[in-house]
Protein backbone atom coordinates (compact mmCIF):
# COMPACT_ATOMS: atom_id res chain seq x y z
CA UNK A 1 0.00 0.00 0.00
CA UNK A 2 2.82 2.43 0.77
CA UNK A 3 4.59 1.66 -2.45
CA UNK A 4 0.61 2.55 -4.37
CA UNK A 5 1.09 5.86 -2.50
CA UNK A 6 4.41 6.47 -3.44
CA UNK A 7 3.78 6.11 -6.97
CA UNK A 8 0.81 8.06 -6.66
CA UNK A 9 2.20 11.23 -4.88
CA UNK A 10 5.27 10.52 -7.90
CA UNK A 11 2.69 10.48 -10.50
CA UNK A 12 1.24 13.40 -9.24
CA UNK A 13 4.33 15.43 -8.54
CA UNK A 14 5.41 14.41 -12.03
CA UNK A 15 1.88 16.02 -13.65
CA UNK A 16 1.46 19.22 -11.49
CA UNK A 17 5.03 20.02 -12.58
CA UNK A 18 4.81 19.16 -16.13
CA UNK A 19 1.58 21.57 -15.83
CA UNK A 20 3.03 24.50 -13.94
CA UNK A 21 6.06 24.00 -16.35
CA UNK A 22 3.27 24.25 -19.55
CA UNK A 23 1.62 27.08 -17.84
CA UNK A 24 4.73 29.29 -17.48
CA UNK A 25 5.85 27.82 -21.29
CA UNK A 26 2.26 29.22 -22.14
CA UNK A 27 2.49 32.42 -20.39
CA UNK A 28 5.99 33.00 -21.73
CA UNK A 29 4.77 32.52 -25.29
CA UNK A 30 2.09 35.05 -24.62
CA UNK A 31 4.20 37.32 -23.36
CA UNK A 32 6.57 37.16 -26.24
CA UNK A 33 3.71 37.07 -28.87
CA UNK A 34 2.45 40.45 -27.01
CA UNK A 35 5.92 42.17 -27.37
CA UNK A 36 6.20 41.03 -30.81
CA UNK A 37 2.93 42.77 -31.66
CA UNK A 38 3.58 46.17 -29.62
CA UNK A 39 7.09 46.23 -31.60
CA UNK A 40 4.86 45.72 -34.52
CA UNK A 41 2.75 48.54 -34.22
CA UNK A 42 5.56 50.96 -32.69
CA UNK A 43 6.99 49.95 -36.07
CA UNK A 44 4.20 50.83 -37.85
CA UNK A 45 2.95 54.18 -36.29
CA UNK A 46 6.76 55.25 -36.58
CA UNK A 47 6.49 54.14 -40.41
CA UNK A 48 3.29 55.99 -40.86
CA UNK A 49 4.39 59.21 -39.22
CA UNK A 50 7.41 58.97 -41.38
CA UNK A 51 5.14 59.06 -44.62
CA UNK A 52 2.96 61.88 -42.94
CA UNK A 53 6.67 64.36 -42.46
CA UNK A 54 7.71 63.42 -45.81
CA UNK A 55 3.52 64.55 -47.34
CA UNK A 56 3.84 67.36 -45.14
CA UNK A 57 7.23 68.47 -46.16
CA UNK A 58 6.76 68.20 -49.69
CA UNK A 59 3.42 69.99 -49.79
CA UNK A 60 5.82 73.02 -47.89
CA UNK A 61 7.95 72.77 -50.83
CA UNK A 62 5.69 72.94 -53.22
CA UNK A 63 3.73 75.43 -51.59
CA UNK A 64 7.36 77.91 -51.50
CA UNK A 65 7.88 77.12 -55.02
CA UNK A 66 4.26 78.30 -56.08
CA UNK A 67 5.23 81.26 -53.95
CA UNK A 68 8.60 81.96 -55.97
CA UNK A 69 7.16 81.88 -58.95
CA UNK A 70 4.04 84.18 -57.94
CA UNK A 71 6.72 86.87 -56.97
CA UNK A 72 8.85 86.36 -59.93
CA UNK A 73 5.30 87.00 -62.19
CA UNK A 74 4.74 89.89 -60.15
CA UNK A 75 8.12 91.65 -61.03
CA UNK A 76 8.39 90.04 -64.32
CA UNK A 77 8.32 91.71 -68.12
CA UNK A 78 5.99 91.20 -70.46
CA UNK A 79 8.52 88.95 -72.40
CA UNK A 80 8.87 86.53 -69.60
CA UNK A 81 5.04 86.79 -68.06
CA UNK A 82 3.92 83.85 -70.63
CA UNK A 83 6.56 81.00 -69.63
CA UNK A 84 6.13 82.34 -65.61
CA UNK A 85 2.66 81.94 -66.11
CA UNK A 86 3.22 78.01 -67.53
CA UNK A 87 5.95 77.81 -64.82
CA UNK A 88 3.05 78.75 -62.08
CA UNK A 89 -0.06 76.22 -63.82
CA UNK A 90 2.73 73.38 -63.67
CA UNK A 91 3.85 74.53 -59.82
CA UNK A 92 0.07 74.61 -58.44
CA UNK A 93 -0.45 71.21 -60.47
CA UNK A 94 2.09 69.56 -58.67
CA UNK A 95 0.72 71.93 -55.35
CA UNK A 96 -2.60 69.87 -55.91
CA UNK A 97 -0.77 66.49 -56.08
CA UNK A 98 0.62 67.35 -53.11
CA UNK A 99 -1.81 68.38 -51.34
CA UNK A 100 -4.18 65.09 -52.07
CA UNK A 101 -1.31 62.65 -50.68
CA UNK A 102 -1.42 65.44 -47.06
CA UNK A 103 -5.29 64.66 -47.33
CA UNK A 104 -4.90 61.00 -47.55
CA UNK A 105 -2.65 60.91 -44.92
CA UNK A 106 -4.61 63.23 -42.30
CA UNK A 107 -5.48 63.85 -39.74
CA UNK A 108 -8.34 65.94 -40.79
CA UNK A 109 -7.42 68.86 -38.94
CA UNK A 110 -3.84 68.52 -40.67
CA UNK A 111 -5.75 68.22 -44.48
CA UNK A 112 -8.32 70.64 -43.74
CA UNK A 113 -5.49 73.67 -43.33
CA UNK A 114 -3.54 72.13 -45.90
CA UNK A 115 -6.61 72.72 -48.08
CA UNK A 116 -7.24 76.41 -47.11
CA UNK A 117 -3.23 76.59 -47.96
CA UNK A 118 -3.77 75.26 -51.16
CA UNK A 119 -7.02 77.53 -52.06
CA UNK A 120 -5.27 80.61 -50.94
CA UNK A 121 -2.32 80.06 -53.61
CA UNK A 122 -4.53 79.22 -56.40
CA UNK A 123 -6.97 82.54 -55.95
CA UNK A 124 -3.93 84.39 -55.41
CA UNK A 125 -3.04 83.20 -58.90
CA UNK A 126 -6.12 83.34 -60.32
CA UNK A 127 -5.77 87.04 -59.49
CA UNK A 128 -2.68 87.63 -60.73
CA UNK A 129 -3.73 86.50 -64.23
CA UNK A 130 -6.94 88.02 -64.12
CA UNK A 131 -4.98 91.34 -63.22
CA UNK A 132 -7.58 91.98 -60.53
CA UNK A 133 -4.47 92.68 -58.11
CA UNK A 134 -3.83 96.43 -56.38
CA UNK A 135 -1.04 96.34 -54.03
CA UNK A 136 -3.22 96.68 -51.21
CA UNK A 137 -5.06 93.38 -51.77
CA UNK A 138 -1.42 91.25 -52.83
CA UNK A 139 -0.04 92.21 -49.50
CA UNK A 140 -3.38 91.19 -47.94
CA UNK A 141 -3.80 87.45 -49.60
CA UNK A 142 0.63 87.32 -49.30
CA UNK A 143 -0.44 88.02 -45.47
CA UNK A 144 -2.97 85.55 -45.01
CA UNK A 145 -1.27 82.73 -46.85
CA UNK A 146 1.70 83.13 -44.94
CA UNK A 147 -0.83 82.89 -41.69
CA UNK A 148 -2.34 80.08 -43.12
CA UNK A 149 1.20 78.08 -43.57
CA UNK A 150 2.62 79.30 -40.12
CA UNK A 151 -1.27 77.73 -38.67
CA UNK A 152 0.03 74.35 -40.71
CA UNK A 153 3.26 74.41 -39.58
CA UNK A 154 1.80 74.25 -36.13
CA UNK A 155 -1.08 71.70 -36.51
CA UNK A 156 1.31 69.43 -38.56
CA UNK A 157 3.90 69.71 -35.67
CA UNK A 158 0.83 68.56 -33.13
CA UNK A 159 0.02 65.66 -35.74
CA UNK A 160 3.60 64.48 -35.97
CA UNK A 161 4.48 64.49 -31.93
CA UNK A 162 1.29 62.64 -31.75
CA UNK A 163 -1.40 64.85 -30.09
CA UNK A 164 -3.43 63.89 -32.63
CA UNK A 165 -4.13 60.24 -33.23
CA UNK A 166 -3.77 58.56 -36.94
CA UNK A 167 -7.23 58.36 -38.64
């Protein structure tokens, strides 16, 4: 009878650690699978807030190179108007493509600027060529563009250090 209880507390000592050794095997594996996926989606916000800087940055270039040209046109002859004003419809194209990739990528407070941005270059423009332009109104839409890209600069600073969570 002793040697039945012996090899019964054996057996049993034998299964309760083989199941407190799959248990912490278990947990363990959990664990790791739980890291893995937070590394995964650090990864992956990082990644996406990568592509956000780089839509925002080029929309800023694009946006300064509409600019140039609008205050080359403005100082230009009437030789040179005609290729400036090709030079400017290729700029605000590429302005446009620009600003559809900051709209994909959001947030919506981010695109919604960026679109007031875009809108205040292209009447600007539209003004120029329509010659409906006195000094007093250029300095007033240079003004309020300017306004509008320092209030992206800011919101697109607050989307980037992630105040504002990815759509």
């Amino acid at each position: 009878m002793a040697d039945l209880w012996s090899t019964l507390v054996g057996a049993g000592a034998v299964v309760a650690g083989a199941a407190l050794t799959g248990g912490f095997t278990l947990l363990k594996g959990r664990q790791e699978n739980a890291d893995k996926e937070r590394d995964r989606l650090e990864q992956r916000l990082a990644r996406h807030r990568e592509i956000r800087r780089d839509a925002y940055l080029d929309l800023l270039n694009k946006a300064q190179a509409v600019d140039n040209l609008q205050r080359d046109y403005l100082s230009a002859d009437a030789t040179s108007v005609v290729a400036l004003r090709e030079a400017l419809g290729n700029a605000a194209i590429e302005l446009n493509q620009s600003w559809k990739i900051v709209r994909m990528e959001g947030p919506v407070q981010v695109a919604e600027v960026a679109t007031r941005l875009v809108d205040s270059y292209a009447e600007l423009s539209r003004r120029m060529g329509s010659g409906d332009l006195t000094l007093g109104r250029l300095l007033d839409s240079r003004i309020e563009t300017l306004r509008i890209q320092d209030e992206f600069l800011m919101i697109a600073a607050r989307a980037l250090d992630g105040s504002s969570p990815p759509r």
